[in-house]
C-alpha atoms as a PDB file:
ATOM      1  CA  UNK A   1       0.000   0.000   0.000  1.00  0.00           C
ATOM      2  CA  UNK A   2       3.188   2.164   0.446  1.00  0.00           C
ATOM      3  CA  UNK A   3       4.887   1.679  -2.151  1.00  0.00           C
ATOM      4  CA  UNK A   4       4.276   4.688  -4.158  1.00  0.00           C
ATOM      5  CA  UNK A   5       5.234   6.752  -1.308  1.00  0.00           C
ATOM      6  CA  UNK A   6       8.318   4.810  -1.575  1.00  0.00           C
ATOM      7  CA  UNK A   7       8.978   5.129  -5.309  1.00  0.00           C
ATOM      8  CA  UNK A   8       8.905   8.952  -4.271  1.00  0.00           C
ATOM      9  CA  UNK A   9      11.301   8.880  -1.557  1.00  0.00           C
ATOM     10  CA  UNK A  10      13.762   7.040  -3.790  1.00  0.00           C
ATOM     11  CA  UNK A  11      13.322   9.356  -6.643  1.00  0.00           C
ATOM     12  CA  UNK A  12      14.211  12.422  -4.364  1.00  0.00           C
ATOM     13  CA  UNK A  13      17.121  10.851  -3.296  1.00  0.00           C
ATOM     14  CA  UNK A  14      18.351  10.532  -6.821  1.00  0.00           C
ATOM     15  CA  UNK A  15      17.191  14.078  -7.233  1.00  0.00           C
ATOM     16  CA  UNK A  16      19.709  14.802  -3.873  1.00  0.00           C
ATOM     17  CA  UNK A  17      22.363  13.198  -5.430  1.00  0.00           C
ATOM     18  CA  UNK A  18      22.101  15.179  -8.875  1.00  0.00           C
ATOM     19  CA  UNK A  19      21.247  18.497  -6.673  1.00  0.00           C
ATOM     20  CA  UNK A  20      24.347  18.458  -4.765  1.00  0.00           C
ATOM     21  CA  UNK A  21      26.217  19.369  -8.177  1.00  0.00           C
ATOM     22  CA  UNK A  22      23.607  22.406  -7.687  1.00  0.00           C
ATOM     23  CA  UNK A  23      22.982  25.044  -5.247  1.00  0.00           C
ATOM     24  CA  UNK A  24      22.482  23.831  -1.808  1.00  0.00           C
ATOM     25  CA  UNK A  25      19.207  25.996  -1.837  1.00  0.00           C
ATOM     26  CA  UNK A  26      17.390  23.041  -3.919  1.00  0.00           C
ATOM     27  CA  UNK A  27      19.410  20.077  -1.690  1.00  0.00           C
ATOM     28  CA  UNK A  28      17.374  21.722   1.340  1.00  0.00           C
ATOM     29  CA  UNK A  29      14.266  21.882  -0.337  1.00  0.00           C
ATOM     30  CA  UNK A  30      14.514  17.929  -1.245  1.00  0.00           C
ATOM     31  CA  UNK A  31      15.567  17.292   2.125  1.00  0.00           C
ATOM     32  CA  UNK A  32      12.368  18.778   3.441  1.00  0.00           C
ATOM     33  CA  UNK A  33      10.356  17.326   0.943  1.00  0.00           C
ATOM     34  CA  UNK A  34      11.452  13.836   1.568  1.00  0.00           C
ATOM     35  CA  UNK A  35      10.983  13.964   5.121  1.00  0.00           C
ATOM     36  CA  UNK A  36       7.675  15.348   4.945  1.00  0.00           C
ATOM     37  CA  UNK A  37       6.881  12.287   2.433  1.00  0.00           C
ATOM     38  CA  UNK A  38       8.315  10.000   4.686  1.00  0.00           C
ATOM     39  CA  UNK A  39       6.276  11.581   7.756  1.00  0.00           C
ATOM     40  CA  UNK A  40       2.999  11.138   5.324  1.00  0.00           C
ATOM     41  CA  UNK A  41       4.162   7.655   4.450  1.00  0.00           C
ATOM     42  CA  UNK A  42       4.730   6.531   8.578  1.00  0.00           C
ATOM     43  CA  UNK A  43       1.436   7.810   9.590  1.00  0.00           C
ATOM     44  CA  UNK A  44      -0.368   6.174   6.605  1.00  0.00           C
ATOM     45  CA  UNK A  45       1.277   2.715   7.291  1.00  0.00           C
ATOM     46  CA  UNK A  46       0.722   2.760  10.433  1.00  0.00           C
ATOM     47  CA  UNK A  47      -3.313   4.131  10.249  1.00  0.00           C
ATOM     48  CA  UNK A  48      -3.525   1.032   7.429  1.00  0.00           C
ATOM     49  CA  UNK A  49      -1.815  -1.484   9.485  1.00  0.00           C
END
């Protein structure tokens, strides 16, 4: 049931890895997104569990 959340979080981190070659600006706002979606992803789990 999570695994689009997780498909997300592991795209982001590719996105980190590119964005690092980048300002640190963007880095910061992938950093936040990803926890957020990880956040979303730990309360959904654990309401559908």
């Amino acid at each position: 049931m999570c695994e689009e959340e997780n498909i997300l979080i592991s795209q982001l981190e590719e996105l980190k890895v590119e964005g690092q070659l980048l300002d640190h600006t963007f880095i910061d706002v992938v950093i936040v997104e990803k926890s957020t979606l990880e956040d979303e992803q730990k309360f959904k789990c654990g309401m559908l569990m």
